[in-house]
Protein backbone atom coordinates (compact mmCIF):
# COMPACT_ATOMS: atom_id res chain seq x y z
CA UNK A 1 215.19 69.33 199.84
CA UNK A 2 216.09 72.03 202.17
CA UNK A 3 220.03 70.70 204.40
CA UNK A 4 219.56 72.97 207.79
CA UNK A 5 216.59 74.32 209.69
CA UNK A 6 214.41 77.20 207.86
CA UNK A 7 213.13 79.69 210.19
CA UNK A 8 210.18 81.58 209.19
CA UNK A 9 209.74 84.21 211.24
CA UNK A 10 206.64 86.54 211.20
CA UNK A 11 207.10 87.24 207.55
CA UNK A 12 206.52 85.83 204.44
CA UNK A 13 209.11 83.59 204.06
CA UNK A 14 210.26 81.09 200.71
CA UNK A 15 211.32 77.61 201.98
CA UNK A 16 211.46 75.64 198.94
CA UNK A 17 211.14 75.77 195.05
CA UNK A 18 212.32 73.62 191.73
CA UNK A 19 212.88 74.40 187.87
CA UNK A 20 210.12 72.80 186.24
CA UNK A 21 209.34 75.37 183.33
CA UNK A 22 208.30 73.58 179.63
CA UNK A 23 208.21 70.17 182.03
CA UNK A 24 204.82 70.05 183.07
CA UNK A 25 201.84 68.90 181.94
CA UNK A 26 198.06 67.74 182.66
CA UNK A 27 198.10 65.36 186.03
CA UNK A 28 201.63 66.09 186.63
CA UNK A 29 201.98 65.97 190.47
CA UNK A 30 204.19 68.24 192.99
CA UNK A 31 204.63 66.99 196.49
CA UNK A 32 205.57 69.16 199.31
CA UNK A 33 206.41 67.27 203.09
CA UNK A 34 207.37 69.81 206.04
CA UNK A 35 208.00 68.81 210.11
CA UNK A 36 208.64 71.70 212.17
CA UNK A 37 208.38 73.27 215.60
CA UNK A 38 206.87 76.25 216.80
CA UNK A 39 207.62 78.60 219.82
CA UNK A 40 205.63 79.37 222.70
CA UNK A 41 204.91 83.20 220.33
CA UNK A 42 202.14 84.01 217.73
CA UNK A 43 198.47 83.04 217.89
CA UNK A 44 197.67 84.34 213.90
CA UNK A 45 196.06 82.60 211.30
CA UNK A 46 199.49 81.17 209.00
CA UNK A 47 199.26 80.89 205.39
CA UNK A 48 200.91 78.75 202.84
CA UNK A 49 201.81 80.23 199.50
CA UNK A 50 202.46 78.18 196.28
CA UNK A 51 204.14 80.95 194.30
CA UNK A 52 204.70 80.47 190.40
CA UNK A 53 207.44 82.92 188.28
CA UNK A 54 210.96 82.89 187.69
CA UNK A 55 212.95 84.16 190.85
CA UNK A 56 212.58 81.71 193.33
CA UNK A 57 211.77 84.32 196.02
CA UNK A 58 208.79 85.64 197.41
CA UNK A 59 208.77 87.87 194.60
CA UNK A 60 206.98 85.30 192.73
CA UNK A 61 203.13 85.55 192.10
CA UNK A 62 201.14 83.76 194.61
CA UNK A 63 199.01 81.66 192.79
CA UNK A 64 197.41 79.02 195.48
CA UNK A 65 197.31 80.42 199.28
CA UNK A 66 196.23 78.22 202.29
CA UNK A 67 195.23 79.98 204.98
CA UNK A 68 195.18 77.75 208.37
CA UNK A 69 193.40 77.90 211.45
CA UNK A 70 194.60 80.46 214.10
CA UNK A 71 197.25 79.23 216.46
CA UNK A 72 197.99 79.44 220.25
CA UNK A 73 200.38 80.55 222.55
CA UNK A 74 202.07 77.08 223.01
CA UNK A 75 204.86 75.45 221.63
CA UNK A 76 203.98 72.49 219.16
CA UNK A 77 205.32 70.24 216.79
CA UNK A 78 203.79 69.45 213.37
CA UNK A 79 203.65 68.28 209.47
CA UNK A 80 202.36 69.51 206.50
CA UNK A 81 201.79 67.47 203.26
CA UNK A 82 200.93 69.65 200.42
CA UNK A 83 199.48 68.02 196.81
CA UNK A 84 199.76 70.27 193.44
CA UNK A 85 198.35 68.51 190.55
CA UNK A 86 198.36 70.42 187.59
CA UNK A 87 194.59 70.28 186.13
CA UNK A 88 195.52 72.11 182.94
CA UNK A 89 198.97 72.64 181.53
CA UNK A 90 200.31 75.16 179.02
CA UNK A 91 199.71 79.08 178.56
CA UNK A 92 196.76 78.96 180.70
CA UNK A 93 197.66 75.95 183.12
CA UNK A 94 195.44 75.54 186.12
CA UNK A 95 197.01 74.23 189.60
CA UNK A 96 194.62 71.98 192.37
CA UNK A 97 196.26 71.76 195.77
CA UNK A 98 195.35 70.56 198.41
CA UNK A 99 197.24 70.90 202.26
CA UNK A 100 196.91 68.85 204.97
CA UNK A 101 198.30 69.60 208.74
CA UNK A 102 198.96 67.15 211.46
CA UNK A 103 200.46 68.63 215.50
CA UNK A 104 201.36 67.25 218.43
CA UNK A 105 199.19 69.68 220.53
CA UNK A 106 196.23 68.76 221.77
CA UNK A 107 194.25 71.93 221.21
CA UNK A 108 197.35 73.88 221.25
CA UNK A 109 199.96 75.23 218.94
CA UNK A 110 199.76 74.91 215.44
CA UNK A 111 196.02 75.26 215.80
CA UNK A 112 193.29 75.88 218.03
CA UNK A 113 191.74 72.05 217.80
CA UNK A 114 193.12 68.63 218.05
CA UNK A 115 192.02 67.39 214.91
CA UNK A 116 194.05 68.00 211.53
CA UNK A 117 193.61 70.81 209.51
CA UNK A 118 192.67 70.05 205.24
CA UNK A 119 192.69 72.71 203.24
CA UNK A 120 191.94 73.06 199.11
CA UNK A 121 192.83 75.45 196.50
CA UNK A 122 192.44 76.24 192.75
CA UNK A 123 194.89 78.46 191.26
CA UNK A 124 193.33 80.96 188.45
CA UNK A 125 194.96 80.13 184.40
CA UNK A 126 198.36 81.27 184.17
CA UNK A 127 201.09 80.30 182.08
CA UNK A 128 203.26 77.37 182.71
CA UNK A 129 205.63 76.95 179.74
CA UNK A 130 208.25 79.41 180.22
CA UNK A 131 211.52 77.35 180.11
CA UNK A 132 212.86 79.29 183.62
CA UNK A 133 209.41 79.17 185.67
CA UNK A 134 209.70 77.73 188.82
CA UNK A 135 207.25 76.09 191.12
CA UNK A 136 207.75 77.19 195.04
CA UNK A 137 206.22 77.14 198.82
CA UNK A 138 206.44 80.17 201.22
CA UNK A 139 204.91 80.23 204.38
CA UNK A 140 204.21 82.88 206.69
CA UNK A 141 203.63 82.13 210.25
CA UNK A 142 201.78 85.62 210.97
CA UNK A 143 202.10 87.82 213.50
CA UNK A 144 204.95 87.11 216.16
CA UNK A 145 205.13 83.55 215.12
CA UNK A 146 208.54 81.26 215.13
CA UNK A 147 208.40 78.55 213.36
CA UNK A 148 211.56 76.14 212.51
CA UNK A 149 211.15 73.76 209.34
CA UNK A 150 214.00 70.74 210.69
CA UNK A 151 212.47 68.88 206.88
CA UNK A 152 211.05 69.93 204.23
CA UNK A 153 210.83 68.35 200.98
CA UNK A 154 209.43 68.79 197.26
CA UNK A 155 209.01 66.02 194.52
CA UNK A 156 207.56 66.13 191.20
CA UNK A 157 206.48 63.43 189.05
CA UNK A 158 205.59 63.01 185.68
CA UNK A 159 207.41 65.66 184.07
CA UNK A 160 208.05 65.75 180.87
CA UNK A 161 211.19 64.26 179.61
């Protein structure tokens, strides 16, 4: 888990990643939790990027995106839970997310409606065996946004040993 706040900041921006190279395999599951807080700026549409390589940056190709409803000029607080099951493992692994959004506004903020926001995903094959690939989230608020992540977390389970 991320110690301090993460700002992202109108740009693409990686919060969190993990090892998991040569670990994974069919129905293996990666959780990501996030609660931040967004500024009174940016009314884009934000995306969420699971990204897939070996540098733990941006760098990394994006393999699912999420792209959420557009926002508002209002300040807001909200979570994210993001779900990664891996459908297929190996050389050509496949990843299934799926993203769901919760805010505090009522039709402000984070989004432009008061209910939730659930998003889906399906990654195309790539390889998932390299012994330094990494598994990560990057999120880009869009244009003028501000967003501060106070938590944000990432679990995997059943690895292999």
């Amino acid at each position: 888990s991320a110690t301090g706040d993460v700002v992202a900041n109108a740009a693409d921006t990686y919060v969190l990643g993990m090892l998991l190279g040569g670990r994974l395999k069919q129905g293996s599951v990666i959780w990501f939790r996030l609660r931040m807080t967004k500024t009174a700026a940016g009314t884009a549409t934000p995306t969420w990027i699971i990204r897939v390589g070996t540098a733990g940056t941006t760098s990394d190709t994006a393999r699912i995106t999420f792209t959420g409803a557009a926002q508002t000029a209002a300040t807001d607080t909200g979570t994210v839970d993001i779900t990664i099951v891996v459908g297929t493992a190996g050389a050509s692994g496949v990843l299934i997310g799926e993203l769901e959004m919760q805010h505090s506004g009522t039709t402000t903020g984070f989004m432009n409606g008061a209910q939730g926001q659930h998003l889906v995903g399906t990654s195309a094959a790539h390889d998932l065996t390299g012994a330094t690939t990494r598994i990560g989230l990057s999120i880009n608020p869009g244009a003028s946004g501000v967003w501060t992540h106070q938590l944000i977390s990432m679990v995997a389970e059943g690895l292999v040993a």
